[in-house]
N, C-alpha and C. Protein backbone atom coordinates (compact mmCIF):
# COMPACT_ATOMS: atom_id res chain seq x y z
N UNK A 1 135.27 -224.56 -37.26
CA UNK A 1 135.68 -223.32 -36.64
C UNK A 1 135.54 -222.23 -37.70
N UNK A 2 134.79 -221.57 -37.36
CA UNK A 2 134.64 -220.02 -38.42
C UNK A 2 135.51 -219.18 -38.36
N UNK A 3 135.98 -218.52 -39.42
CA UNK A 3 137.02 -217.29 -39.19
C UNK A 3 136.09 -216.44 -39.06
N UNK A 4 136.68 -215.63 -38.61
CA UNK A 4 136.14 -214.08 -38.59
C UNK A 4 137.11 -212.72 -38.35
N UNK A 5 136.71 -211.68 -39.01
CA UNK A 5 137.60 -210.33 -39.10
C UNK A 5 137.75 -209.79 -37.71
N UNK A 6 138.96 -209.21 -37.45
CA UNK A 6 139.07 -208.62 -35.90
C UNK A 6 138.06 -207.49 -35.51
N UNK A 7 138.06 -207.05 -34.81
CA UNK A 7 136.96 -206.08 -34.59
C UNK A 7 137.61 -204.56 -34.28
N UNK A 8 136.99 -203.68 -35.38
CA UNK A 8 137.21 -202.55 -35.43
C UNK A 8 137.59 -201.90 -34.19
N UNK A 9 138.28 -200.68 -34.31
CA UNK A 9 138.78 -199.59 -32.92
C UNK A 9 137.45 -199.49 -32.08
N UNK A 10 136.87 -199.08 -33.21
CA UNK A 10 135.02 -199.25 -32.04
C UNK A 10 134.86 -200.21 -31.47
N UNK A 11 135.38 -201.48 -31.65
CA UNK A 11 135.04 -202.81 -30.67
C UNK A 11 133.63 -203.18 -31.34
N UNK A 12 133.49 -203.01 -32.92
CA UNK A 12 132.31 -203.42 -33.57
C UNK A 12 132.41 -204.81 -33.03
N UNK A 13 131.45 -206.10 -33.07
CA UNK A 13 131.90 -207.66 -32.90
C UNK A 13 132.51 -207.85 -34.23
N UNK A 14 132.39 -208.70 -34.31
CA UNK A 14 133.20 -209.77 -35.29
C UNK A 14 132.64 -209.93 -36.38
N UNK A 15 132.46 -209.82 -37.70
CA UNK A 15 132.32 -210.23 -38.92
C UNK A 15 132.72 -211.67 -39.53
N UNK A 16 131.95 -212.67 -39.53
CA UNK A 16 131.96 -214.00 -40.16
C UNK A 16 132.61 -213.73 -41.76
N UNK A 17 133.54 -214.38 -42.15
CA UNK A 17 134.30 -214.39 -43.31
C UNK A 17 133.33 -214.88 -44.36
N UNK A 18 133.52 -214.50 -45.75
CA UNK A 18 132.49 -214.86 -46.66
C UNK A 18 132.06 -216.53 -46.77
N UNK A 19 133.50 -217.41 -47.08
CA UNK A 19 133.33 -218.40 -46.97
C UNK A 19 132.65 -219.65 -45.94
N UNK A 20 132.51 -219.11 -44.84
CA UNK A 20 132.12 -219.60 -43.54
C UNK A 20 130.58 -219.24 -43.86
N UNK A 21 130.54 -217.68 -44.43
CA UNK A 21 128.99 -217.28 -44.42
C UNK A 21 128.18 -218.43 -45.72
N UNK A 22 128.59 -218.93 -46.41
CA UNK A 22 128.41 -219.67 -48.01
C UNK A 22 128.38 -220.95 -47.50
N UNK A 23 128.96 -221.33 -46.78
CA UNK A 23 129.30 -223.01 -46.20
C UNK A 23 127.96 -223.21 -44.85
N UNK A 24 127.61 -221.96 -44.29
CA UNK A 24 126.76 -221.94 -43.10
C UNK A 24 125.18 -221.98 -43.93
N UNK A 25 125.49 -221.13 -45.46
CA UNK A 25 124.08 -221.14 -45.88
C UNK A 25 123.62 -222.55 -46.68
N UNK A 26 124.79 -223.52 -46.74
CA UNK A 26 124.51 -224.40 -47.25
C UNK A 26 123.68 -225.95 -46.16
N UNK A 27 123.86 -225.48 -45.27
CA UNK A 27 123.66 -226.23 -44.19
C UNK A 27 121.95 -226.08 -43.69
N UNK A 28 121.32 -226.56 -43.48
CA UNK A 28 119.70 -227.18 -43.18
C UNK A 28 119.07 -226.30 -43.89
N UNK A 29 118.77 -226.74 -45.47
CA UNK A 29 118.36 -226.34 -46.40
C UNK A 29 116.41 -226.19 -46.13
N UNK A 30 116.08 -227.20 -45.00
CA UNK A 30 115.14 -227.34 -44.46
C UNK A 30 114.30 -225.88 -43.70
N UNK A 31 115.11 -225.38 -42.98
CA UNK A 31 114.67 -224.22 -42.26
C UNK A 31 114.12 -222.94 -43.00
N UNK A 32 114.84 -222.89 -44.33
CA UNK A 32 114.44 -221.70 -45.20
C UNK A 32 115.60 -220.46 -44.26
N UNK A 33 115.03 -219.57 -44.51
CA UNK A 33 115.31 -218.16 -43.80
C UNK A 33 115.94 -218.42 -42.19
N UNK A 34 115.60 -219.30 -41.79
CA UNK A 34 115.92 -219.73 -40.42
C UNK A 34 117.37 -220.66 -39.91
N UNK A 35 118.03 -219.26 -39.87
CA UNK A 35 119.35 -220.38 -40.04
C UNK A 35 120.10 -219.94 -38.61
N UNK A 36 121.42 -220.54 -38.75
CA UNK A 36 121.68 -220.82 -37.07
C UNK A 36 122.44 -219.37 -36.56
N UNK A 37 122.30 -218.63 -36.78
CA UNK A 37 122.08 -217.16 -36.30
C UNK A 37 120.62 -216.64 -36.18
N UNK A 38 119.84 -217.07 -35.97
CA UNK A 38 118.27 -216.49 -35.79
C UNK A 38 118.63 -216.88 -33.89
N UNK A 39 118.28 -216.01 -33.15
CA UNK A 39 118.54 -216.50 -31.55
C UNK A 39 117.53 -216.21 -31.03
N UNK A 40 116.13 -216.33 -31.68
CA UNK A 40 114.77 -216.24 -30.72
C UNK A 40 114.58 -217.53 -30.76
N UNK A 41 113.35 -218.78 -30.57
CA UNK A 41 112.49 -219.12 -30.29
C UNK A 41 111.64 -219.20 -31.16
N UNK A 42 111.75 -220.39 -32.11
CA UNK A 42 111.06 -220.23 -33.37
C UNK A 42 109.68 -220.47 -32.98
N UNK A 43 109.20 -221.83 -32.30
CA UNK A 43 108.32 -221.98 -31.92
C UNK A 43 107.66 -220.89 -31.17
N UNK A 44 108.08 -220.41 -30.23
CA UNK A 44 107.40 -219.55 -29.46
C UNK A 44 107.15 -218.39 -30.28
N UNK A 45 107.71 -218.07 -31.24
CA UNK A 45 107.92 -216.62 -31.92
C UNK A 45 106.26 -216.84 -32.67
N UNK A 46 106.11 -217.60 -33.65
CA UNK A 46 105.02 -218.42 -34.36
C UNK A 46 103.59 -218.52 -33.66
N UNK A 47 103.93 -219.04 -32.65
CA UNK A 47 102.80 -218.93 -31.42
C UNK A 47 102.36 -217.48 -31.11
N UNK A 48 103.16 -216.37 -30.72
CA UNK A 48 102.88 -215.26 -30.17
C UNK A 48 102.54 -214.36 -31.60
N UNK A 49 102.77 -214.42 -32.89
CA UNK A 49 101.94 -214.12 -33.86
C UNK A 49 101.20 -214.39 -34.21
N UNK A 50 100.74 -216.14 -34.30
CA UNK A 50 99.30 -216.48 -34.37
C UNK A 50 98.46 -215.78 -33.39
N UNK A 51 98.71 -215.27 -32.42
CA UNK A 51 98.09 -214.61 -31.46
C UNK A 51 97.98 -212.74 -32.28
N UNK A 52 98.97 -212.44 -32.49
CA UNK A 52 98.91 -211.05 -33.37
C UNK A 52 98.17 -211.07 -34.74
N UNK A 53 98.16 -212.19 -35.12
CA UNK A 53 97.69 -212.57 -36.14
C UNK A 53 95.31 -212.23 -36.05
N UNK A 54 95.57 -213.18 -34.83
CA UNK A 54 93.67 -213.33 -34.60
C UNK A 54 93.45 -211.69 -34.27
N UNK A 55 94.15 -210.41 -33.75
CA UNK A 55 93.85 -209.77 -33.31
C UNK A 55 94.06 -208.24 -34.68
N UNK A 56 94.61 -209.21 -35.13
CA UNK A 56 94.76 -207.86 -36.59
C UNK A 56 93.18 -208.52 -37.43
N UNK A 57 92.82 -209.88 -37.28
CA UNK A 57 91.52 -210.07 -38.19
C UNK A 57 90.15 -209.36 -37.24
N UNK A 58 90.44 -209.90 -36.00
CA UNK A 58 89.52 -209.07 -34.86
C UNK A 58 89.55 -207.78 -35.50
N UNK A 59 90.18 -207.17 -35.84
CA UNK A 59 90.12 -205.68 -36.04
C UNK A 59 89.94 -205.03 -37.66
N UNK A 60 90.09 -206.00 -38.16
CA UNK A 60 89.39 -205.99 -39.45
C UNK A 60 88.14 -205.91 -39.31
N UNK A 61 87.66 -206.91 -38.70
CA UNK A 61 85.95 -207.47 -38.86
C UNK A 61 85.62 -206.08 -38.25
N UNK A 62 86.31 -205.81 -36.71
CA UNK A 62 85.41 -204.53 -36.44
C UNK A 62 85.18 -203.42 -37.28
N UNK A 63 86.31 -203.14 -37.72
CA UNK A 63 86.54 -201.58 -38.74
C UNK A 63 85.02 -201.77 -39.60
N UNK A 64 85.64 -202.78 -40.28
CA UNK A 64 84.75 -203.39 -41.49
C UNK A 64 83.55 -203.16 -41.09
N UNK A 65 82.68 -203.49 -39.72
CA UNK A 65 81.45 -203.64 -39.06
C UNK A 65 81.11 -202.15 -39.17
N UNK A 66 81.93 -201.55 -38.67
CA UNK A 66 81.58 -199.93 -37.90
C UNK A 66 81.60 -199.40 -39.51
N UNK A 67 82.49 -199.44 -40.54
CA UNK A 67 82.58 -198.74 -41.63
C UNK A 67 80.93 -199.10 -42.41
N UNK A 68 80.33 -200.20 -42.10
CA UNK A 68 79.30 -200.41 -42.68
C UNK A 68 77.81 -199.57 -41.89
N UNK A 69 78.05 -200.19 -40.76
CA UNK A 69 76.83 -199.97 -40.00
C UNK A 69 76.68 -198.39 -39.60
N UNK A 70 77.94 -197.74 -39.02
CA UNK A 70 77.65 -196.32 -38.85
C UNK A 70 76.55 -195.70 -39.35
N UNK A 71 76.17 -194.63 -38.36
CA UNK A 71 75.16 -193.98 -39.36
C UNK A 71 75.08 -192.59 -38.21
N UNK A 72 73.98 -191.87 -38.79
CA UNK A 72 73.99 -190.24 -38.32
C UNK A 72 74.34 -189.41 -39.02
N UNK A 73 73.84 -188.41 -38.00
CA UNK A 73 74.64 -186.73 -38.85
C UNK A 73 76.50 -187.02 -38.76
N UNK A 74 76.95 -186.63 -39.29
CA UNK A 74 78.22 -186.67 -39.30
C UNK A 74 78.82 -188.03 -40.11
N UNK A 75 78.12 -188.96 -40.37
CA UNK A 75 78.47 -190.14 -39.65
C UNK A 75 79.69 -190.65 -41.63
N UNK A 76 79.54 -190.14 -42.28
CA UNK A 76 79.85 -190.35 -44.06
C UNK A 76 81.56 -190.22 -43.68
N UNK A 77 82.09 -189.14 -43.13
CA UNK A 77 83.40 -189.35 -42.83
C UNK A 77 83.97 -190.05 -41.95
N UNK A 78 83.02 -190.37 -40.34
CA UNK A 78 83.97 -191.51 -39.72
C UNK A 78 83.95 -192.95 -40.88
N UNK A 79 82.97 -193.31 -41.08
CA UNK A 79 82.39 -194.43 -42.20
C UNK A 79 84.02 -194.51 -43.15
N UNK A 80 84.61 -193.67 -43.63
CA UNK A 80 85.43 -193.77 -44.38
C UNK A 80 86.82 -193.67 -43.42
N UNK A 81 86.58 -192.96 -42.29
CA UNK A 81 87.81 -193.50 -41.52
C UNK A 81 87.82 -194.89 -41.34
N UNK A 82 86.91 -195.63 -40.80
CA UNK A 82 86.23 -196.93 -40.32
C UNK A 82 87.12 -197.78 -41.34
N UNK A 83 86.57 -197.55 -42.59
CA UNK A 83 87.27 -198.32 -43.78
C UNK A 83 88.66 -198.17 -44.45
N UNK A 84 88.91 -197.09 -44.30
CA UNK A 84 90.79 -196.80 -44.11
C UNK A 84 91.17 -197.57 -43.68
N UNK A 85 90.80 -197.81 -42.10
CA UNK A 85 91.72 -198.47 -41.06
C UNK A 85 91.44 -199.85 -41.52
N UNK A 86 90.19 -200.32 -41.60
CA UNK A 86 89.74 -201.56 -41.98
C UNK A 86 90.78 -202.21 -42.97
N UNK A 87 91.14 -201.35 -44.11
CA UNK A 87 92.41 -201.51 -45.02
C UNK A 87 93.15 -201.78 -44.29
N UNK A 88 94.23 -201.03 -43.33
CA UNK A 88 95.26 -201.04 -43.25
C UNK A 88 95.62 -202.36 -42.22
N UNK A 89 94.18 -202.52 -41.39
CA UNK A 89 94.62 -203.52 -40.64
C UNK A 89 94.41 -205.09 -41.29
N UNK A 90 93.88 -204.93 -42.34
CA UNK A 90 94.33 -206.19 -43.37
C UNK A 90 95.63 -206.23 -43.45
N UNK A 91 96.05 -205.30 -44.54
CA UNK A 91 97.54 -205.39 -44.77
C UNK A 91 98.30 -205.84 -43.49
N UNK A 92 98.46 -205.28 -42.03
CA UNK A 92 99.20 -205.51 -41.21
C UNK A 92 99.09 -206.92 -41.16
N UNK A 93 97.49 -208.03 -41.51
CA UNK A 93 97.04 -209.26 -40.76
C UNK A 93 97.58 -210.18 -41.92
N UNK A 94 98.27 -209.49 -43.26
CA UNK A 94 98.91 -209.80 -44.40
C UNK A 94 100.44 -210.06 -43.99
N UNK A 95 100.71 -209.04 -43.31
CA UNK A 95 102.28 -208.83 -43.16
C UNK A 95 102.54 -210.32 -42.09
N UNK A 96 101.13 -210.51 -41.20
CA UNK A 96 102.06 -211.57 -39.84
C UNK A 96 101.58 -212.52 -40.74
N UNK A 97 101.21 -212.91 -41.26
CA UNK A 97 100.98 -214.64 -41.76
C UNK A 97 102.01 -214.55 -42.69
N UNK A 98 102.48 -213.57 -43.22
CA UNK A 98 103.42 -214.04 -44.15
C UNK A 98 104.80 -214.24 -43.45
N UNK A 99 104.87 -213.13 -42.13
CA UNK A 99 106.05 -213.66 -41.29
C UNK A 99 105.65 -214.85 -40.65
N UNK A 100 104.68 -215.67 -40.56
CA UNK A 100 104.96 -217.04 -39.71
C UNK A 100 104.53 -217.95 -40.65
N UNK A 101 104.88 -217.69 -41.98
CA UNK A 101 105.06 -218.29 -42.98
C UNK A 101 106.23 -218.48 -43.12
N UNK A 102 106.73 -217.28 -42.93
CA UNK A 102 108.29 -217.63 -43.39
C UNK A 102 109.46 -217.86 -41.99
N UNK A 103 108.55 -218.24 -40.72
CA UNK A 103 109.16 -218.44 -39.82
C UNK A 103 108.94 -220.29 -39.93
N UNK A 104 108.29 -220.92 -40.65
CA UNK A 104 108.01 -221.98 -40.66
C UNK A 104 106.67 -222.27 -40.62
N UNK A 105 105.87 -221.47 -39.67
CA UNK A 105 104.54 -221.86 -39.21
C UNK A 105 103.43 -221.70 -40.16
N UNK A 106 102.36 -222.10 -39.71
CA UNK A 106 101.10 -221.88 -40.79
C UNK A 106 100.31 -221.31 -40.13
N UNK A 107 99.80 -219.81 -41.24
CA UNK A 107 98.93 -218.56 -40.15
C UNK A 107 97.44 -219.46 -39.79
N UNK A 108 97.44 -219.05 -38.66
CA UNK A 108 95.70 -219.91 -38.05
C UNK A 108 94.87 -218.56 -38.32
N UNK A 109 94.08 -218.92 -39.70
CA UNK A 109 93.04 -217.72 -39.91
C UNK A 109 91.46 -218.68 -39.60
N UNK A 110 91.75 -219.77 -38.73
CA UNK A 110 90.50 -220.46 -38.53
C UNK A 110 89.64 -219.61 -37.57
N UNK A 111 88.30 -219.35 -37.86
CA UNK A 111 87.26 -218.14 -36.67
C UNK A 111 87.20 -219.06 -35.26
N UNK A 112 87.24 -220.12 -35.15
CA UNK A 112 87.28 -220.72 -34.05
C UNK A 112 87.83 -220.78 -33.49
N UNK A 113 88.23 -219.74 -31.87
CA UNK A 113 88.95 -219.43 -30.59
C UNK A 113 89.05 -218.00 -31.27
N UNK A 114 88.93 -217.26 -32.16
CA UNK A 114 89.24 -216.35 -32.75
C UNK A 114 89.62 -215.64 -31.78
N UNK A 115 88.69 -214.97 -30.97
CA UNK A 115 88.27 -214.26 -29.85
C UNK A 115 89.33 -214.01 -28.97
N UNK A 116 89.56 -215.60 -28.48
CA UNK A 116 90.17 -216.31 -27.46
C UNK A 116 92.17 -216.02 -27.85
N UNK A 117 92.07 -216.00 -29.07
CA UNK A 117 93.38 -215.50 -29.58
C UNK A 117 93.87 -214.09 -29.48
N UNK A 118 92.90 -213.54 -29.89
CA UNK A 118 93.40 -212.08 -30.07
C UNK A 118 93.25 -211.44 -29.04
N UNK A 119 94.37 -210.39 -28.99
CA UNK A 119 94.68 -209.03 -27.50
C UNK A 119 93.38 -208.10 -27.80
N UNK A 120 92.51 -207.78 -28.83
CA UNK A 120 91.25 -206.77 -28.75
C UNK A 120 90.03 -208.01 -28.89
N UNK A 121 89.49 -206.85 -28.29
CA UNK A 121 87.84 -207.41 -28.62
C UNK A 121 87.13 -207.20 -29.85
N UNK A 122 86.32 -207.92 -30.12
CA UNK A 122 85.39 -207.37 -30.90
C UNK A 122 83.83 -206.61 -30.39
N UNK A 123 83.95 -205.17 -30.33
CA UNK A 123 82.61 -204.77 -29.44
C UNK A 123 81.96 -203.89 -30.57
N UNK A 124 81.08 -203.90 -30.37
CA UNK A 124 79.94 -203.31 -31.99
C UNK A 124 80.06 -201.39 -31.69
N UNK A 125 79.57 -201.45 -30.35
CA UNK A 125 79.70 -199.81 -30.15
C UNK A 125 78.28 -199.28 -29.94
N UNK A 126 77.46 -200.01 -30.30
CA UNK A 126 75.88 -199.34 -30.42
C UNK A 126 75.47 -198.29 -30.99
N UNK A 127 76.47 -196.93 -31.09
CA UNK A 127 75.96 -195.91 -31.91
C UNK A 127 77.59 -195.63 -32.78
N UNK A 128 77.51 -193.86 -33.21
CA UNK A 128 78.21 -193.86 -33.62
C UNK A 128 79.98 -193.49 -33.01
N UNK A 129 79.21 -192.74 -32.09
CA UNK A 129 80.29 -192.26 -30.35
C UNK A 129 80.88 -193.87 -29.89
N UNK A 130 79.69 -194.26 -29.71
CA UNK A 130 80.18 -195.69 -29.27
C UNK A 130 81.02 -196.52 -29.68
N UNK A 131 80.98 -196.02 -31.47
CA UNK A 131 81.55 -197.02 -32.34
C UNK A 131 83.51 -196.70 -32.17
N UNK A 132 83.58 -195.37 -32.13
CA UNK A 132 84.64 -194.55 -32.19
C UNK A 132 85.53 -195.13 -30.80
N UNK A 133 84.64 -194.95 -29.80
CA UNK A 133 85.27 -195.35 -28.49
C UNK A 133 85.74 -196.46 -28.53
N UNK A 134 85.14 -197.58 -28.83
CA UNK A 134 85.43 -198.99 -29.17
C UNK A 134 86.74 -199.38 -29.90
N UNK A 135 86.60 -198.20 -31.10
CA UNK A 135 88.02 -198.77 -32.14
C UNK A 135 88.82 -197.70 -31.56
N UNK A 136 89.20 -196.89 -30.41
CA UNK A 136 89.94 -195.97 -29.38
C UNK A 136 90.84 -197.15 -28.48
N UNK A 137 89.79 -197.93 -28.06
CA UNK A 137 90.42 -198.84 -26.40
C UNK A 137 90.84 -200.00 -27.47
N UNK A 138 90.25 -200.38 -28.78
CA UNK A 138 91.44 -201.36 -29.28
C UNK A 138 92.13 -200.94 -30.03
N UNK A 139 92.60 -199.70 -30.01
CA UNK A 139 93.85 -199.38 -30.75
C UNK A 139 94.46 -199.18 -29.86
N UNK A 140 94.62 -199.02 -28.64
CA UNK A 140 95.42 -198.45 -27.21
C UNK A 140 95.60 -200.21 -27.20
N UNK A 141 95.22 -200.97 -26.73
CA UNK A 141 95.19 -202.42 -26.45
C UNK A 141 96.55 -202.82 -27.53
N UNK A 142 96.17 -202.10 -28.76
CA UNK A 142 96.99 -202.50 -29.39
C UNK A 142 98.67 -201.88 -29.39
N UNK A 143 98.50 -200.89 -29.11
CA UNK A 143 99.52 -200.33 -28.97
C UNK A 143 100.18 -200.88 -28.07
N UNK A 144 100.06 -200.67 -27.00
CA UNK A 144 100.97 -201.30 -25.81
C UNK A 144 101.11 -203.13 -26.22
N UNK A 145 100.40 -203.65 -26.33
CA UNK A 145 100.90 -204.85 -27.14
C UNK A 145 102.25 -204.86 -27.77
N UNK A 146 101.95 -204.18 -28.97
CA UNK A 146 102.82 -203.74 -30.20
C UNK A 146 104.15 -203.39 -29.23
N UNK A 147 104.35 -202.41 -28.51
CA UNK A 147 105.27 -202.12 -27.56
C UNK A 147 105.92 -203.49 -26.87
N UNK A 148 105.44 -203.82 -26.13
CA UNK A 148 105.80 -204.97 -25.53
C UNK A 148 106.70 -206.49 -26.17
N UNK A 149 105.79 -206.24 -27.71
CA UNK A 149 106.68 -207.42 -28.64
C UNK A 149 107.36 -207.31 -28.77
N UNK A 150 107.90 -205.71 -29.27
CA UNK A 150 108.60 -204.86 -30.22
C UNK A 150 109.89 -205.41 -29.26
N UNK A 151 109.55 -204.97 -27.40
CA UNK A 151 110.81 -205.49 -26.72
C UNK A 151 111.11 -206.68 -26.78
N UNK A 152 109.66 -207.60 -26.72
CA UNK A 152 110.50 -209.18 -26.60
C UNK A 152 111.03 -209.69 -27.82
N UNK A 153 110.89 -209.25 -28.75
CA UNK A 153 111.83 -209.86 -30.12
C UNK A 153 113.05 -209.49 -29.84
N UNK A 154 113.33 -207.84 -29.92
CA UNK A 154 114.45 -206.78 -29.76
C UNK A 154 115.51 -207.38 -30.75
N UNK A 155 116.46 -207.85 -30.22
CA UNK A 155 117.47 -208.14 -31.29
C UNK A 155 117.65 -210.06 -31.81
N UNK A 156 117.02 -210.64 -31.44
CA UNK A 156 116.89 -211.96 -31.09
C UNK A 156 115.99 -212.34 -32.35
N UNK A 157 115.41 -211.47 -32.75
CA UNK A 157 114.68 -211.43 -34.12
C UNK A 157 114.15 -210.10 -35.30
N UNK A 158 114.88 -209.53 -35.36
CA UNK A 158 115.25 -208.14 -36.20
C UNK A 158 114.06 -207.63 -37.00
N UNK A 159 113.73 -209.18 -37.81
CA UNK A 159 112.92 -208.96 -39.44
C UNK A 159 111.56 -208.97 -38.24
N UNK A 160 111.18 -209.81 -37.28
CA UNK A 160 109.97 -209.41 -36.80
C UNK A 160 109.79 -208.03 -35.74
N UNK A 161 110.63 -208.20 -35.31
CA UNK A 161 111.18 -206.63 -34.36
C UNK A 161 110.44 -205.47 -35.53
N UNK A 162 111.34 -205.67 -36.53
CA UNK A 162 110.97 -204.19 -37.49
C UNK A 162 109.60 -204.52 -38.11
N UNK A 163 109.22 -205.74 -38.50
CA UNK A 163 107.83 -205.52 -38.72
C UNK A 163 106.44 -204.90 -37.93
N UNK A 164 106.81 -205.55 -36.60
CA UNK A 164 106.15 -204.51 -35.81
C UNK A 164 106.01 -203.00 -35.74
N UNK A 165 107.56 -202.66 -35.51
CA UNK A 165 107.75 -201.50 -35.40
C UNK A 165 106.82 -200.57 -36.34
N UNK A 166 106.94 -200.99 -37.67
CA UNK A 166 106.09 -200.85 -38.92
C UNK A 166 104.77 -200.42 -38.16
N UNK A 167 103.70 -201.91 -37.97
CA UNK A 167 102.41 -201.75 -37.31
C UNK A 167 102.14 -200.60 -36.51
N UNK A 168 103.12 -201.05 -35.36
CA UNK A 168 103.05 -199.92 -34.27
C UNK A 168 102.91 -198.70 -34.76
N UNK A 169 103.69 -198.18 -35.48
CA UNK A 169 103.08 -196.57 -36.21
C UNK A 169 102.05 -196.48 -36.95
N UNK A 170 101.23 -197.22 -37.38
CA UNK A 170 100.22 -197.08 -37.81
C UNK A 170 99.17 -197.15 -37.25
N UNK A 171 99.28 -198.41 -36.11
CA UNK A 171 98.49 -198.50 -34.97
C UNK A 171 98.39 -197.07 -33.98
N UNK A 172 99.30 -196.64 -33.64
CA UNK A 172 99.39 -195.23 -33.16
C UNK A 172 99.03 -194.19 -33.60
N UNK A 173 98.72 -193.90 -34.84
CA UNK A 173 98.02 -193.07 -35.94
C UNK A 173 96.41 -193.67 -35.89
N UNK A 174 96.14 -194.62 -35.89
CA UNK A 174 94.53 -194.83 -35.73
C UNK A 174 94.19 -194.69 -34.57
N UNK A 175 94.77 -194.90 -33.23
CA UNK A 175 94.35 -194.30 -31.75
C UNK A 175 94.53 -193.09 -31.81
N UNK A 176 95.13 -192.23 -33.01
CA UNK A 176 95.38 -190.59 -32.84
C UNK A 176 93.82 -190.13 -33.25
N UNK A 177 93.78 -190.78 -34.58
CA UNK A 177 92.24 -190.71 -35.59
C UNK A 177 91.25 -190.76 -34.34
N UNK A 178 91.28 -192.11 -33.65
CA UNK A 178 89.87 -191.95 -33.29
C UNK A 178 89.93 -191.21 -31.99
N UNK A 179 90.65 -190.57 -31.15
CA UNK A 179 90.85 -190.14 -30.13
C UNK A 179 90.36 -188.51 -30.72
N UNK A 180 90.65 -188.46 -31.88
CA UNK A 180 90.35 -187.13 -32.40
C UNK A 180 89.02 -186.57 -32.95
N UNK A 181 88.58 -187.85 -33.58
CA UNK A 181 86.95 -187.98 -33.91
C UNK A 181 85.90 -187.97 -32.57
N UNK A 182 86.30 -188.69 -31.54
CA UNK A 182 86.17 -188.73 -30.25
C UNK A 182 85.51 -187.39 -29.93
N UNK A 183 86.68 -186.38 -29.69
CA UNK A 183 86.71 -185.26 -29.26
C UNK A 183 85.76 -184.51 -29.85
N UNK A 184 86.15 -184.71 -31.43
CA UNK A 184 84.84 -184.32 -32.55
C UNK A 184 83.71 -184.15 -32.39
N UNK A 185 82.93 -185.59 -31.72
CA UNK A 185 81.40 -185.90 -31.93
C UNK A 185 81.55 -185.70 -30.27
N UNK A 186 81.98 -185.71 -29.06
CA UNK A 186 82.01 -185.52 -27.67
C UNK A 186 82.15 -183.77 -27.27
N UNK A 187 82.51 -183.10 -27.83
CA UNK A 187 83.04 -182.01 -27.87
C UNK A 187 83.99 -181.78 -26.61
N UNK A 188 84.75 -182.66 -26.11
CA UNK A 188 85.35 -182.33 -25.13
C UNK A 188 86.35 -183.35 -25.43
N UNK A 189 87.93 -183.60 -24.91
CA UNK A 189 88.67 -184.37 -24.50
C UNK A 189 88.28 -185.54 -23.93
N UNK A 190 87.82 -186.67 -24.61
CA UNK A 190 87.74 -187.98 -23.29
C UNK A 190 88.61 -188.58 -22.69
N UNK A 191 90.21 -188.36 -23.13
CA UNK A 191 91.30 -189.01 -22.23
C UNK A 191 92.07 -188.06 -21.53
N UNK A 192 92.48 -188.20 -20.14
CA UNK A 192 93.17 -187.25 -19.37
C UNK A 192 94.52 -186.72 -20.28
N UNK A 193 95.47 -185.61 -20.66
CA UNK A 193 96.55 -185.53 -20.99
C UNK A 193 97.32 -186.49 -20.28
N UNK A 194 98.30 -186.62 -20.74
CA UNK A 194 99.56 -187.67 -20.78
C UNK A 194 100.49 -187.00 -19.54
N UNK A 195 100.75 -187.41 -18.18
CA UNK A 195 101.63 -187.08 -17.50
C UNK A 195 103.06 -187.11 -17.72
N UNK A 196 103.86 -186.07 -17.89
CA UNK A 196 105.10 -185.56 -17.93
C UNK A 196 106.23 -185.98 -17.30
């Protein structure tokens, strides 16, 4: 039976007493980080990042592709957007293997089902408009993804909740980029404004 402190005028919950907290961390030395206050779904949690996981390398390879191959008038500064992002979506494909590392699991960076794993595609773009549009609909893909996890972790898993959260703004900043380059090389708006 755990003690715990009464709960503040606010009706904060309950605070586990130190000793209970020291005696609880001594207990399945096995789990690591995963102890019996974690209330998601370890397995399932592991699973649905190996899946976040194939779709942050999907999006490496593309950046990476488009940062190389681009070409045209204009084409020296998307090229270096291309490879920005290409960065950053490493780091993010850094951040989930190390969370389903430390959720227990082992990140699947195998290319085989790659595809089949990840929420974006990999599409080449054919030019340089093309290329832009391409890394547009998988950063939107990604976003609402990102959204969607962000709810199903919610409080049931905090440290992955906020890691997302993390992504998600960055992911939302590269659908800003290319939505803007878009406009750039299109000279017009290609997505309707946002209804109110």
């Amino acid at each position: 039976m755990s003690k715990t402190t009464p709960p503040d005028a606010a009706g904060k919950p309950f605070l586990t007493d130190v000793k209970t907290l020291r005696a609880r961390a001594r207990q399945h030395l096995e789990t690591g980080n995963v102890t019996s206050t974690y209330k998601g779904d370890v397995d399932q949690a592991i699973e649905i990042l190996q899946s976040v996981l194939a779709t942050e390398i999907v999006c490496v390879l593309r950046y990476t592709m488009h940062a190389v191959a681009a070409s045209g008038i204009s084409s020296e500064g998307v090229k270096d957007e291309f490879a920005q992002h290409a960065k950053e979506e490493q780091e993010h494909m850094m951040a989930v293997a190390e969370r389903i590392n430390q959720l227990g699991g082992t990140p699947n960076f195998n290319p085989e089902g790659l595809l089949t794993r990840s929420a974006s595609q990999y599409a080449e773009g054919g030019n340089l408009v093309g290329m832009i549009r391409e890394n547009l609909i998988a950063e939107r893909i990604a976003v609402d993804h990102y959204r969607e996890l962000i709810r199903y972790f919610g409080n049931d898993d905090p440290a992955t909740r906020t890691m997302l959260e993390g992504i998600l703004v960055t992911e939302e900043e590269h659908a800003n980029d290319m939505h803007d380059l878009l406009v750039a090389h299109e000279g017009k708006p290609s997505l309707p404004p946002a209804s109110r």
